[in-house]
PDB file of N, CA and C in Angstrom:
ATOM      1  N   UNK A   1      23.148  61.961-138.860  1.00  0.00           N
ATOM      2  CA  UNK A   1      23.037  61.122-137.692  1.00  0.00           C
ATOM      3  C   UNK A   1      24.227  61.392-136.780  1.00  0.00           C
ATOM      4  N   UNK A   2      23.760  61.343-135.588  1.00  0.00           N
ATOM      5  CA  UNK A   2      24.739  61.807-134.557  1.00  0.00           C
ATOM      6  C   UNK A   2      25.636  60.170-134.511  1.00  0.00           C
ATOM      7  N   UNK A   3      27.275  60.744-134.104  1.00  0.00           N
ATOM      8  CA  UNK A   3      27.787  59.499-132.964  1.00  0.00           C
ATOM      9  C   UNK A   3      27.291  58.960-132.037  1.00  0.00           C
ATOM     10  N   UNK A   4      27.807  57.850-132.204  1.00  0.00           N
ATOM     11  CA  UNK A   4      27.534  56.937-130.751  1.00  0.00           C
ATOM     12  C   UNK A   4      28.171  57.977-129.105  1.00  0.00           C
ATOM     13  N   UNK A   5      29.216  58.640-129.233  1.00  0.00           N
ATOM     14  CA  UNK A   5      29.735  58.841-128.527  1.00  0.00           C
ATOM     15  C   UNK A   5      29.069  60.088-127.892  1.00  0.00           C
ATOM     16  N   UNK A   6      28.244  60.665-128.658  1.00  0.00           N
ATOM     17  CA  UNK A   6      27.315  62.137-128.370  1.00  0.00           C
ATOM     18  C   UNK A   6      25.915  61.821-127.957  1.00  0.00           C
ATOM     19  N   UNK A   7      25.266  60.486-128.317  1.00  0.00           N
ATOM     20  CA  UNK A   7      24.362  60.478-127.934  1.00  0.00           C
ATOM     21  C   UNK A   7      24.048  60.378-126.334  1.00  0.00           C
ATOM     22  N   UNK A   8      23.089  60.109-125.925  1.00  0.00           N
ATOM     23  CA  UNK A   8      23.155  60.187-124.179  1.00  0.00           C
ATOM     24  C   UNK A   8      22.966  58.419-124.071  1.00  0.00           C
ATOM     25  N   UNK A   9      23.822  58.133-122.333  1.00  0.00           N
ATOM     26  CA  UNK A   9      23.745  56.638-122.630  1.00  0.00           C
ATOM     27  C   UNK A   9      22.254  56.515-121.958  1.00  0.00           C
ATOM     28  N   UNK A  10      21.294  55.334-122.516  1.00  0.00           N
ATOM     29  CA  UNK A  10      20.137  54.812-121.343  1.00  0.00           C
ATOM     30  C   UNK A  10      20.929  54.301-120.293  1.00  0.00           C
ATOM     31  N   UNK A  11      20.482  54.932-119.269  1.00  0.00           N
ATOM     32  CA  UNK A  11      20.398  54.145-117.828  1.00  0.00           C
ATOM     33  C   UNK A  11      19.275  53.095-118.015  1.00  0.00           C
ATOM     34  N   UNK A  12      20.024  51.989-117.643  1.00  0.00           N
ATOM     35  CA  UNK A  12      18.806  50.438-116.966  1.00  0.00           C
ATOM     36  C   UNK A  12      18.906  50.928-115.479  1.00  0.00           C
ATOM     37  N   UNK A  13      17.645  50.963-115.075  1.00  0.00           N
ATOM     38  CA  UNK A  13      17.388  51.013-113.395  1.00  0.00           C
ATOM     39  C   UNK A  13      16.428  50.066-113.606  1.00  0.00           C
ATOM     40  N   UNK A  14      16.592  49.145-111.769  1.00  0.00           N
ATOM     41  CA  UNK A  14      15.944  48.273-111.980  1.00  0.00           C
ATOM     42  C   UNK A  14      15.051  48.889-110.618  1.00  0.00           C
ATOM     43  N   UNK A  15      13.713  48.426-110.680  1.00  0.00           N
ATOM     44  CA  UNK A  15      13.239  48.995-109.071  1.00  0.00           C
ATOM     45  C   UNK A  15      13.762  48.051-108.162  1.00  0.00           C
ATOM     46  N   UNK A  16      13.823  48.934-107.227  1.00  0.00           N
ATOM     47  CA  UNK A  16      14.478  48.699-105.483  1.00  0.00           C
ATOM     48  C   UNK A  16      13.175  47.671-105.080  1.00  0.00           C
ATOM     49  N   UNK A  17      13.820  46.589-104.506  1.00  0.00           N
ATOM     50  CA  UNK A  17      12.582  45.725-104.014  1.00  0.00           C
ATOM     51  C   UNK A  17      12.953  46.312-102.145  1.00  0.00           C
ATOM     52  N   UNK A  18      11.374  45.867-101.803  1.00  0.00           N
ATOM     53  CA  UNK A  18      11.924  45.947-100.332  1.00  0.00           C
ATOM     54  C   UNK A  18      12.335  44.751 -99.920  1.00  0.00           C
ATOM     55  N   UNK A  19      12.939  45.513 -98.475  1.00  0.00           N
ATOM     56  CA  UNK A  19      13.747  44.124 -97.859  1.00  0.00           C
ATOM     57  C   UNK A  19      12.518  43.569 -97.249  1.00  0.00           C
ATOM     58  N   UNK A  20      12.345  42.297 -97.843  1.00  0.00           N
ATOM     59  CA  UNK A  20      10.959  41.302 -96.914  1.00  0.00           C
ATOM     60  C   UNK A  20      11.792  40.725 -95.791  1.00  0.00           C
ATOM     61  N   UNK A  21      12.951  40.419 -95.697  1.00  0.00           N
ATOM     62  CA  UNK A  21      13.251  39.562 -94.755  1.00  0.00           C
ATOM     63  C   UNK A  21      13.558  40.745 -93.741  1.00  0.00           C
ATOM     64  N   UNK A  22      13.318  41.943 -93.217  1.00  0.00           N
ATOM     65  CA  UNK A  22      13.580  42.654 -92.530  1.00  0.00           C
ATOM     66  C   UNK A  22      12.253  42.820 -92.150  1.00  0.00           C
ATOM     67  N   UNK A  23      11.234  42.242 -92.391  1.00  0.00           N
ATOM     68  CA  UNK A  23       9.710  41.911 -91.521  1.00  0.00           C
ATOM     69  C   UNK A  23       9.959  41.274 -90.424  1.00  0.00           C
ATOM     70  N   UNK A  24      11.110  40.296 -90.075  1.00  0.00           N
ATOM     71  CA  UNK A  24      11.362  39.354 -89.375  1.00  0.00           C
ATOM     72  C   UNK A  24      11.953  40.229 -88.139  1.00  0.00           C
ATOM     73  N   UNK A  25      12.377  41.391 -88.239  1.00  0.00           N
ATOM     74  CA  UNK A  25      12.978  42.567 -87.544  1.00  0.00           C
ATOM     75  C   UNK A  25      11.925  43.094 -86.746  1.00  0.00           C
ATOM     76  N   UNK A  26      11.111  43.815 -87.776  1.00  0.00           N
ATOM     77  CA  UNK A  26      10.003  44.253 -87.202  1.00  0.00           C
ATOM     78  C   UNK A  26       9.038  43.467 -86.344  1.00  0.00           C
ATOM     79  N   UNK A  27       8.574  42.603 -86.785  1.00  0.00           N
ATOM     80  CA  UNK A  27       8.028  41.531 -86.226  1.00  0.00           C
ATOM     81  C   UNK A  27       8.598  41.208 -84.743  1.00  0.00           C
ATOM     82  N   UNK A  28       9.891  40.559 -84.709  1.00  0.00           N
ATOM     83  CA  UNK A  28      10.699  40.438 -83.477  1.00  0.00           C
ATOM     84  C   UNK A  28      10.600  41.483 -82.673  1.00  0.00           C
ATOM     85  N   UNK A  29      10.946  42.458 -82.924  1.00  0.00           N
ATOM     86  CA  UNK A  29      10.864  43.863 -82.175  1.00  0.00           C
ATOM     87  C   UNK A  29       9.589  44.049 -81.102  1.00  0.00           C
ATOM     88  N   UNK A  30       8.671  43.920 -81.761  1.00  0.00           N
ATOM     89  CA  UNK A  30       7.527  43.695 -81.332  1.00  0.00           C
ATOM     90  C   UNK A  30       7.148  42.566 -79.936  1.00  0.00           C
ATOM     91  N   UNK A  31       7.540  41.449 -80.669  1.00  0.00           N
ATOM     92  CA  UNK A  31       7.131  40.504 -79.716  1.00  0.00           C
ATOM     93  C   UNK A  31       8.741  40.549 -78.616  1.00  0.00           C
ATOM     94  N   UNK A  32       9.980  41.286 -78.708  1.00  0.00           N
ATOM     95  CA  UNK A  32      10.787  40.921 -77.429  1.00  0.00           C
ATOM     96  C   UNK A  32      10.312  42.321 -76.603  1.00  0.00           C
ATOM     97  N   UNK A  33       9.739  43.460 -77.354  1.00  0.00           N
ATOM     98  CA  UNK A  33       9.553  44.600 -76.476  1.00  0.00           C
ATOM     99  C   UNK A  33       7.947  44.261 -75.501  1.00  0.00           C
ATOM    100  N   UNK A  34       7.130  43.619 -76.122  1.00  0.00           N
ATOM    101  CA  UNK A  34       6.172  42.860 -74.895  1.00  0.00           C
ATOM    102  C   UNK A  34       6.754  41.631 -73.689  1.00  0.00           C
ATOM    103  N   UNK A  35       7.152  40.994 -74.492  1.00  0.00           N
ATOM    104  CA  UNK A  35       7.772  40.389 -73.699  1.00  0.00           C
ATOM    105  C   UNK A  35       8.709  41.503 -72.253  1.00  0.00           C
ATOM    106  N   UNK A  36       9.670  41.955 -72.403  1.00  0.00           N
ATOM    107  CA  UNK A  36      10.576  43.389 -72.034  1.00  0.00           C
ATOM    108  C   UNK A  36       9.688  43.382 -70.994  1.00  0.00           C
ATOM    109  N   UNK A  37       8.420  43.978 -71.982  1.00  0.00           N
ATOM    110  CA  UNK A  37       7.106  44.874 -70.824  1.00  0.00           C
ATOM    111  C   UNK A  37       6.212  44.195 -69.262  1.00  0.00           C
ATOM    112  N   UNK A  38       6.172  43.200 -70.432  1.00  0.00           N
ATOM    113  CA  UNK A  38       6.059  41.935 -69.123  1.00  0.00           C
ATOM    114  C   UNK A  38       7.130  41.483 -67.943  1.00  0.00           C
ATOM    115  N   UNK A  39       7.877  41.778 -68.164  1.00  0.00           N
ATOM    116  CA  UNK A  39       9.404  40.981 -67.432  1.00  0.00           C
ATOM    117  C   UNK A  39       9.579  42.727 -66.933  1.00  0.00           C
ATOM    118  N   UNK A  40       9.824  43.346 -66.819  1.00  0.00           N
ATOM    119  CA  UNK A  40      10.157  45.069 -66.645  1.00  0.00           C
ATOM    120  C   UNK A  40       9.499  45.355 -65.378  1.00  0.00           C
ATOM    121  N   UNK A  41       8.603  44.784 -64.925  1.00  0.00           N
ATOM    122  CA  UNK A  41       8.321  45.037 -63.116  1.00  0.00           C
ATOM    123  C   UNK A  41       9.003  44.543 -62.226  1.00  0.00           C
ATOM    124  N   UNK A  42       9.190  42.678 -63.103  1.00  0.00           N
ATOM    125  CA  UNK A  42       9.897  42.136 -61.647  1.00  0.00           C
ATOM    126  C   UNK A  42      11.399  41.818 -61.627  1.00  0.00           C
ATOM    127  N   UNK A  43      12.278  42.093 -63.292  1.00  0.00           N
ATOM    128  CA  UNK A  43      13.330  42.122 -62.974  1.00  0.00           C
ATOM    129  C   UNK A  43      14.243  43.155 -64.031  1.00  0.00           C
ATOM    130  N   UNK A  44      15.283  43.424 -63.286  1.00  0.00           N
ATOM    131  CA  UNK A  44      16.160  44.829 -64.370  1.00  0.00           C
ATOM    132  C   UNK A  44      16.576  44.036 -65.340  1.00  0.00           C
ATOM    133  N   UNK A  45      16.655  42.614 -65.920  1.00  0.00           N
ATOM    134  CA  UNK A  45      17.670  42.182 -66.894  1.00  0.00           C
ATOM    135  C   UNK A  45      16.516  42.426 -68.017  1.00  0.00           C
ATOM    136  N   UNK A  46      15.646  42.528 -67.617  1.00  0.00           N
ATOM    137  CA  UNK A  46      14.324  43.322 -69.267  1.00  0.00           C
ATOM    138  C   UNK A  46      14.872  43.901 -69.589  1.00  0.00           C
ATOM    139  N   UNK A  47      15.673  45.307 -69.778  1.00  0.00           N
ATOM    140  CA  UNK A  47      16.325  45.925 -70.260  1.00  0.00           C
ATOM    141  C   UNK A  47      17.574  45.709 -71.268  1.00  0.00           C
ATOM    142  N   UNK A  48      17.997  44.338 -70.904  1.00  0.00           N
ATOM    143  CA  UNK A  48      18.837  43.244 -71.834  1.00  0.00           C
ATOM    144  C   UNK A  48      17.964  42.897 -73.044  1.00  0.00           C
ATOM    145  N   UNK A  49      16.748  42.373 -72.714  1.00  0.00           N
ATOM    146  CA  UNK A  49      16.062  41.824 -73.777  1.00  0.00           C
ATOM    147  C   UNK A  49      15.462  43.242 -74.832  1.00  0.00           C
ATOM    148  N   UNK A  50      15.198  44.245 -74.075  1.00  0.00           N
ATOM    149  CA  UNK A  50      14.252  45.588 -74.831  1.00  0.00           C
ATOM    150  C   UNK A  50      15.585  45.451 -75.688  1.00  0.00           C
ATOM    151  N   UNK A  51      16.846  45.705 -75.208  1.00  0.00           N
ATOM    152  CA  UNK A  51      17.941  46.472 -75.662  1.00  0.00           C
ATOM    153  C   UNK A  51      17.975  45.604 -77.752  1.00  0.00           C
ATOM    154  N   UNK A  52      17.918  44.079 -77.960  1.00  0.00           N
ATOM    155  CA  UNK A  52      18.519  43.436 -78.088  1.00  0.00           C
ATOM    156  C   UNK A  52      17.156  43.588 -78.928  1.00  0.00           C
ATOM    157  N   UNK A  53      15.866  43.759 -79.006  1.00  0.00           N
ATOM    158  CA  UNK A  53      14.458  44.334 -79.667  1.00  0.00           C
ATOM    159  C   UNK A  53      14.379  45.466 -79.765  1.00  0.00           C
ATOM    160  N   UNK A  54      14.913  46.521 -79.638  1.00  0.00           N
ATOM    161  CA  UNK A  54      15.203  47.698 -80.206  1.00  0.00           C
ATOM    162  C   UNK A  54      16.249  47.382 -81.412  1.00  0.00           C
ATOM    163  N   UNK A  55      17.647  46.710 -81.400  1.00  0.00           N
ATOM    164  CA  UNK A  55      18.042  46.346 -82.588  1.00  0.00           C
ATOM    165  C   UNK A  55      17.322  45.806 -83.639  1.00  0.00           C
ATOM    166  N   UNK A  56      16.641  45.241 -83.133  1.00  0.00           N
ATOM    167  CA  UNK A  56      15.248  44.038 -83.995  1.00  0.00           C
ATOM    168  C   UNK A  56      14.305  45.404 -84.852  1.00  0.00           C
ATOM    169  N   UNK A  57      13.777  45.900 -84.149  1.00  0.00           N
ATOM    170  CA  UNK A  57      13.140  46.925 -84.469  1.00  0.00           C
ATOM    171  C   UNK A  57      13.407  48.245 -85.310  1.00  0.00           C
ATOM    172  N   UNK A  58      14.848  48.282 -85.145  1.00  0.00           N
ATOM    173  CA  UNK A  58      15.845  49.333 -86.059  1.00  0.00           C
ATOM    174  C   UNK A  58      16.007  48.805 -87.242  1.00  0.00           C
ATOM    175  N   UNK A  59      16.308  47.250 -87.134  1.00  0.00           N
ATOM    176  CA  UNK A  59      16.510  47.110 -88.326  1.00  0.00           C
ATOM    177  C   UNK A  59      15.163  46.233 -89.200  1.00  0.00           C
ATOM    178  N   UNK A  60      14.285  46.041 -88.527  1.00  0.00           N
ATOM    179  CA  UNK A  60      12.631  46.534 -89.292  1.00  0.00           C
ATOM    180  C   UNK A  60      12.017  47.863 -90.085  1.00  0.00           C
ATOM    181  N   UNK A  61      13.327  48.424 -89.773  1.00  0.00           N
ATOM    182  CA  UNK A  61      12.846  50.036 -90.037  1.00  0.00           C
ATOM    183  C   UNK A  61      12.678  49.865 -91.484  1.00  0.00           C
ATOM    184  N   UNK A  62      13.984  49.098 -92.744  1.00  0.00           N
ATOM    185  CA  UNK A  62      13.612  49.430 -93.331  1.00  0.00           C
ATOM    186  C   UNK A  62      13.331  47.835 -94.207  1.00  0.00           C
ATOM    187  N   UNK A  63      11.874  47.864 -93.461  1.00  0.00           N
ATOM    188  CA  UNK A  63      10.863  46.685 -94.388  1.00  0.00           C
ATOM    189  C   UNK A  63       9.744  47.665 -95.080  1.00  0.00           C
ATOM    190  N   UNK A  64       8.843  46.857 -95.103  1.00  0.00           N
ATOM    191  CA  UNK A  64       7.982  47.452 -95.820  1.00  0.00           C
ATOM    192  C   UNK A  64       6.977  47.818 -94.422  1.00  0.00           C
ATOM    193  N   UNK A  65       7.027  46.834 -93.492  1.00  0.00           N
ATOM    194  CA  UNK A  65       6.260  47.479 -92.226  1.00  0.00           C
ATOM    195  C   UNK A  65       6.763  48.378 -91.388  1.00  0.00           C
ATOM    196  N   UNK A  66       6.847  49.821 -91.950  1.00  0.00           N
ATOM    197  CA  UNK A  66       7.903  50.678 -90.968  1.00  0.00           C
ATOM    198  C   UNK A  66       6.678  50.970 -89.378  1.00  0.00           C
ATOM    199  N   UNK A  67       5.871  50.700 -89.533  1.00  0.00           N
ATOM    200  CA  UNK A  67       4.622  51.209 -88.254  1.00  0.00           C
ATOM    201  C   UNK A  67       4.728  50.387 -87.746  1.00  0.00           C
ATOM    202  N   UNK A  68       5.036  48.905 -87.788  1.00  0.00           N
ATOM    203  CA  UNK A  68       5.308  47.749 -86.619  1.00  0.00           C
ATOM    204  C   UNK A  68       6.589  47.755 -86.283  1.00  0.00           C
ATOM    205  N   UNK A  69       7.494  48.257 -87.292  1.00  0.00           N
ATOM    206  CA  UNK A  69       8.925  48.401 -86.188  1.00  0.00           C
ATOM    207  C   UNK A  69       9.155  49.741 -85.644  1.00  0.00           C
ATOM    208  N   UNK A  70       7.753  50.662 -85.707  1.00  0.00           N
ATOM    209  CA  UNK A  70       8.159  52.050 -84.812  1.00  0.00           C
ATOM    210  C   UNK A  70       7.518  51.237 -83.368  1.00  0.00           C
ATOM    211  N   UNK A  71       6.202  50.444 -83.425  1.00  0.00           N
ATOM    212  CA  UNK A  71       5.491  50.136 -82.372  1.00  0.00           C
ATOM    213  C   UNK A  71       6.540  49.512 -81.492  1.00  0.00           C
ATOM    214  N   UNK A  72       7.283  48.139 -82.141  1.00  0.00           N
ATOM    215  CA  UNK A  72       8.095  47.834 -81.659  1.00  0.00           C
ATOM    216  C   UNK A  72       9.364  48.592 -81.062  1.00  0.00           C
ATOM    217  N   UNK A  73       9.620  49.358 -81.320  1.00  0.00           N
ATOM    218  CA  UNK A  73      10.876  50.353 -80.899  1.00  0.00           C
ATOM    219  C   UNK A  73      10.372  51.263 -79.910  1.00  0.00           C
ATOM    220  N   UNK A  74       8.745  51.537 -79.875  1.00  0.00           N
ATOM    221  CA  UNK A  74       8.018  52.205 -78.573  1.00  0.00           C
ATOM    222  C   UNK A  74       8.409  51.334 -77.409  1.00  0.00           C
ATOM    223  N   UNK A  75       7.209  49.705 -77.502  1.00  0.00           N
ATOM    224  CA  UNK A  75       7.613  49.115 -76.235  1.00  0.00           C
ATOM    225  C   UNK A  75       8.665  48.893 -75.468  1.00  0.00           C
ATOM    226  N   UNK A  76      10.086  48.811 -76.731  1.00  0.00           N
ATOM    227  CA  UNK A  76      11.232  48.375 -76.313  1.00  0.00           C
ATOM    228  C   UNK A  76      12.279  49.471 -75.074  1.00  0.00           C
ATOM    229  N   UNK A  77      11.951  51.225 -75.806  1.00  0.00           N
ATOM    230  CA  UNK A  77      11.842  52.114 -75.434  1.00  0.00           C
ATOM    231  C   UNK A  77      11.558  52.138 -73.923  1.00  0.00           C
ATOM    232  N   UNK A  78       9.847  51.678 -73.583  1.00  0.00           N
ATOM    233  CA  UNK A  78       9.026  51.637 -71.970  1.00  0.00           C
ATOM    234  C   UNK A  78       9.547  51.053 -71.756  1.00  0.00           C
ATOM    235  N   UNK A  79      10.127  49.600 -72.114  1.00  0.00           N
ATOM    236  CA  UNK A  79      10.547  48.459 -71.190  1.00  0.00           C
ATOM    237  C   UNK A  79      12.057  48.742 -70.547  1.00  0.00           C
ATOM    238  N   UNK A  80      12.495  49.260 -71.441  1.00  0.00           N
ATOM    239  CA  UNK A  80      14.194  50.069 -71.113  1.00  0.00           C
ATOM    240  C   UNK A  80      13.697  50.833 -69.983  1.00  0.00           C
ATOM    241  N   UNK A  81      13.158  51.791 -69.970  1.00  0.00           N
ATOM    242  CA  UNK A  81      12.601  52.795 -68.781  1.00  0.00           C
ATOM    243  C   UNK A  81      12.419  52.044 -67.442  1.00  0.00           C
ATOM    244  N   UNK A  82      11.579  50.987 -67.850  1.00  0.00           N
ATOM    245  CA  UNK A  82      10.760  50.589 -66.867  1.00  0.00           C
ATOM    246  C   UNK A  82      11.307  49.722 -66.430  1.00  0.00           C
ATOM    247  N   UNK A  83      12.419  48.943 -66.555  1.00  0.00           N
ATOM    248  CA  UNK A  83      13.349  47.967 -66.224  1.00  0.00           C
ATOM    249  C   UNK A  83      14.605  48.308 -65.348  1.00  0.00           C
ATOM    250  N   UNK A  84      15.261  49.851 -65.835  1.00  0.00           N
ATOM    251  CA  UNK A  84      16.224  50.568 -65.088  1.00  0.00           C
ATOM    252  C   UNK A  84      15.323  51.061 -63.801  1.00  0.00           C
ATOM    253  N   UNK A  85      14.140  51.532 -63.881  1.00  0.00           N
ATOM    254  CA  UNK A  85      14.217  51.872 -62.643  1.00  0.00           C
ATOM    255  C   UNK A  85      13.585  51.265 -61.804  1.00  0.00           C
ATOM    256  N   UNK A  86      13.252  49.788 -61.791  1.00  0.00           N
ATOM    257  CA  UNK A  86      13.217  48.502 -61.148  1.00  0.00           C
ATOM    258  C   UNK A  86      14.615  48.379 -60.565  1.00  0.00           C
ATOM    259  N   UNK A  87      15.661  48.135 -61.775  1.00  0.00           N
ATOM    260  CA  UNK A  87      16.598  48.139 -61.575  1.00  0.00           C
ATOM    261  C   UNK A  87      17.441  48.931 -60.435  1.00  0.00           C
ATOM    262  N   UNK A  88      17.495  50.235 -59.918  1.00  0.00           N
ATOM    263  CA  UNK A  88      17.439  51.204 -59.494  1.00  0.00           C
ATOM    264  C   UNK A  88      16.854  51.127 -57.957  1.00  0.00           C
ATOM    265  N   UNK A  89      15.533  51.032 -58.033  1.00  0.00           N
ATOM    266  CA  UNK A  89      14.789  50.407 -57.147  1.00  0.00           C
ATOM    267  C   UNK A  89      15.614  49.130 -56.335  1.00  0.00           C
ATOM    268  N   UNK A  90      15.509  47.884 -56.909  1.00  0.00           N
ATOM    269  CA  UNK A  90      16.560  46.950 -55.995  1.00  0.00           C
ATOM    270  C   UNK A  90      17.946  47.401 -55.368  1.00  0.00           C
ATOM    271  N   UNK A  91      18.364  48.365 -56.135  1.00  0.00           N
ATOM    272  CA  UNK A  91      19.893  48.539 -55.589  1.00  0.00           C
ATOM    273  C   UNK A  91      19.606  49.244 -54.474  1.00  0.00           C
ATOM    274  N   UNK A  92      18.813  50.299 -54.510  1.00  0.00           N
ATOM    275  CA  UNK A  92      18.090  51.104 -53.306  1.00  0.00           C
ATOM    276  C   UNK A  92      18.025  50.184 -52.451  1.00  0.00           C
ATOM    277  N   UNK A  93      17.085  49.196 -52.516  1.00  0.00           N
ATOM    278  CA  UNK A  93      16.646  48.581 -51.248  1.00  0.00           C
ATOM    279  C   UNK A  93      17.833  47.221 -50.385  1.00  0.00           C
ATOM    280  N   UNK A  94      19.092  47.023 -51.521  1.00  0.00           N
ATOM    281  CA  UNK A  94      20.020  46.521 -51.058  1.00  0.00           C
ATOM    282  C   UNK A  94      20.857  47.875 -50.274  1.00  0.00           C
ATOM    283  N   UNK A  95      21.117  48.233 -50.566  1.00  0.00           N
ATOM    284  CA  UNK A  95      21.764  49.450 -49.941  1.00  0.00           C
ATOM    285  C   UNK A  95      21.755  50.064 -48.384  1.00  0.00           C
ATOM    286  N   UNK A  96      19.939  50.164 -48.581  1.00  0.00           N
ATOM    287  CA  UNK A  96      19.697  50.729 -46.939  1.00  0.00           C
ATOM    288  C   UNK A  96      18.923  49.319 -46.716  1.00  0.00           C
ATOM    289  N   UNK A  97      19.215  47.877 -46.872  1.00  0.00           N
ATOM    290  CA  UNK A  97      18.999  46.885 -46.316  1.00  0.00           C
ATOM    291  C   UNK A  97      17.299  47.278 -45.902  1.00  0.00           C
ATOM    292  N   UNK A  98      16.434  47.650 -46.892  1.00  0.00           N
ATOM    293  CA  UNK A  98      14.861  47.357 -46.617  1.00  0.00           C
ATOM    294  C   UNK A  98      14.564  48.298 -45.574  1.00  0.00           C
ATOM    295  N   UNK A  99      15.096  49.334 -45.437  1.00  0.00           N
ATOM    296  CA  UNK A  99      14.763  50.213 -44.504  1.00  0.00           C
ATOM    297  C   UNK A  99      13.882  51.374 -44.854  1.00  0.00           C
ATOM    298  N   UNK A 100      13.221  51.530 -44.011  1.00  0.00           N
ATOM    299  CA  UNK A 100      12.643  53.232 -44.201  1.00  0.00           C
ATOM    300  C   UNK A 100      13.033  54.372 -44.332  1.00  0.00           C
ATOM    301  N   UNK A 101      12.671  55.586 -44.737  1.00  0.00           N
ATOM    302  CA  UNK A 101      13.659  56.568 -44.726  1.00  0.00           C
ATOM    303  C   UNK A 101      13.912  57.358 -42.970  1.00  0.00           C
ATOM    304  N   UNK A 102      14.621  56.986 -42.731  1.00  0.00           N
ATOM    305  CA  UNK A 102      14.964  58.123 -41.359  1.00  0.00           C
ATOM    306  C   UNK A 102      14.624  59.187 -40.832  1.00  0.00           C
ATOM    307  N   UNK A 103      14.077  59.597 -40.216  1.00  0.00           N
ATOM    308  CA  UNK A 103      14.257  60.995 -39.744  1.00  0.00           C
ATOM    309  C   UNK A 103      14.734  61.318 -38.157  1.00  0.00           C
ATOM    310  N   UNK A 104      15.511  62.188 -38.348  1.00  0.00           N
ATOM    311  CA  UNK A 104      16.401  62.564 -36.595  1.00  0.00           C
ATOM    312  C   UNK A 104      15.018  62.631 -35.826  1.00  0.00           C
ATOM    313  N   UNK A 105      15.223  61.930 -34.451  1.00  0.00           N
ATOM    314  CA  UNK A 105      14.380  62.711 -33.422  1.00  0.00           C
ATOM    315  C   UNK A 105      14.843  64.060 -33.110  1.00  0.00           C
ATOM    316  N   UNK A 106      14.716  65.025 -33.436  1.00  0.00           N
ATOM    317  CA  UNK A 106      15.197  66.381 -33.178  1.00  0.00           C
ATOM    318  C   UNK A 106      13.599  67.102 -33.079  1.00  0.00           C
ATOM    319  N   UNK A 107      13.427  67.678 -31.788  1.00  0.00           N
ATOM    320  CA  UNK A 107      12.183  68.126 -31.559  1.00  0.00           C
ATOM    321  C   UNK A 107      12.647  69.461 -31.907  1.00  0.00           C
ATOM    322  N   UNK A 108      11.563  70.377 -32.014  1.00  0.00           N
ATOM    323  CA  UNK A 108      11.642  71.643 -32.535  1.00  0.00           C
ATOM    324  C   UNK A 108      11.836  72.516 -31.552  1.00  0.00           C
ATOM    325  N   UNK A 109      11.387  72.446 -30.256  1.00  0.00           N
ATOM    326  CA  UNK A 109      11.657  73.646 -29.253  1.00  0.00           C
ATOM    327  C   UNK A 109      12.923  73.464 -28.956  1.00  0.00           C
ATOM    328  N   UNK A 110      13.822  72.396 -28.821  1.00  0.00           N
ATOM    329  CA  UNK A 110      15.152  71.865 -28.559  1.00  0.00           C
ATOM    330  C   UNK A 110      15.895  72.631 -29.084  1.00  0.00           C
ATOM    331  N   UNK A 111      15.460  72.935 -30.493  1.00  0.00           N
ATOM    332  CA  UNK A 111      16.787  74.089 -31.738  1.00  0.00           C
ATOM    333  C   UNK A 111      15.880  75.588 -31.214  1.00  0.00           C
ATOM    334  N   UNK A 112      17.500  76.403 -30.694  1.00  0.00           N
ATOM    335  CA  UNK A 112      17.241  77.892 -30.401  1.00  0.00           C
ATOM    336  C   UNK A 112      17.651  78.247 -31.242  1.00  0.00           C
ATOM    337  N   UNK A 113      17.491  79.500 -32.038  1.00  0.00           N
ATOM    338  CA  UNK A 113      18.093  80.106 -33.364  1.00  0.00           C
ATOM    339  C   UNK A 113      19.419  81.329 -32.424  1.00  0.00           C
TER     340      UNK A 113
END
């Protein structure tokens, strides 16, 4: 009979449960990146909320619903997009104060080469 000290030790492994409370991630993700999507035409601070449901959604990643916190991390994604360049958009139109774009009256026979 062999030693104790030669034999091999058993490993106890216990299985990995998933994280259930990281459904609550996924889940969230979801409902602030619609939300985002909704709010993302008429004002840039959607991009606050996507931002803040993309965390939600990252850390849904690892539940057991990884396909509702990718969905969620899509909308949050558009609403980011779609919020900056709302965003973008207003500063534009503060800028040149609601104006059109310009063009010189400069007639063409006027310029001799």
């Amino acid at each position: 009979m062999l030693p104790l000290s030669l034999l091999p030790l058993a490993k106890v492994t216990t299985p990995v449960r998933p994280n259930s409370v990281a459904i609550g991630g996924a889940i969230g993700g979801i409902v602030l990146g619609v939300f985002a999507l909704v709010l993302a035409p008429f004002r840039a601070e959607a991009a606050i909320v996507a931002v803040i449901g993309l965390a939600m959604g990252i850390w849904g990643l690892f539940s057991p619903r990884r396909g509702w916190a990718l969905v969620g991390l899509l909308f949050c994604c558009l609403a980011i997009g779609w919020a900056s360049y709302t965003g973008a958009r207003m500063i534009n139109s503060v800028l040149n104060r609601n104006k059109a774009w310009e063009t010189d009256d400069v007639e063409m026979e006027d310029v001799t080469p």
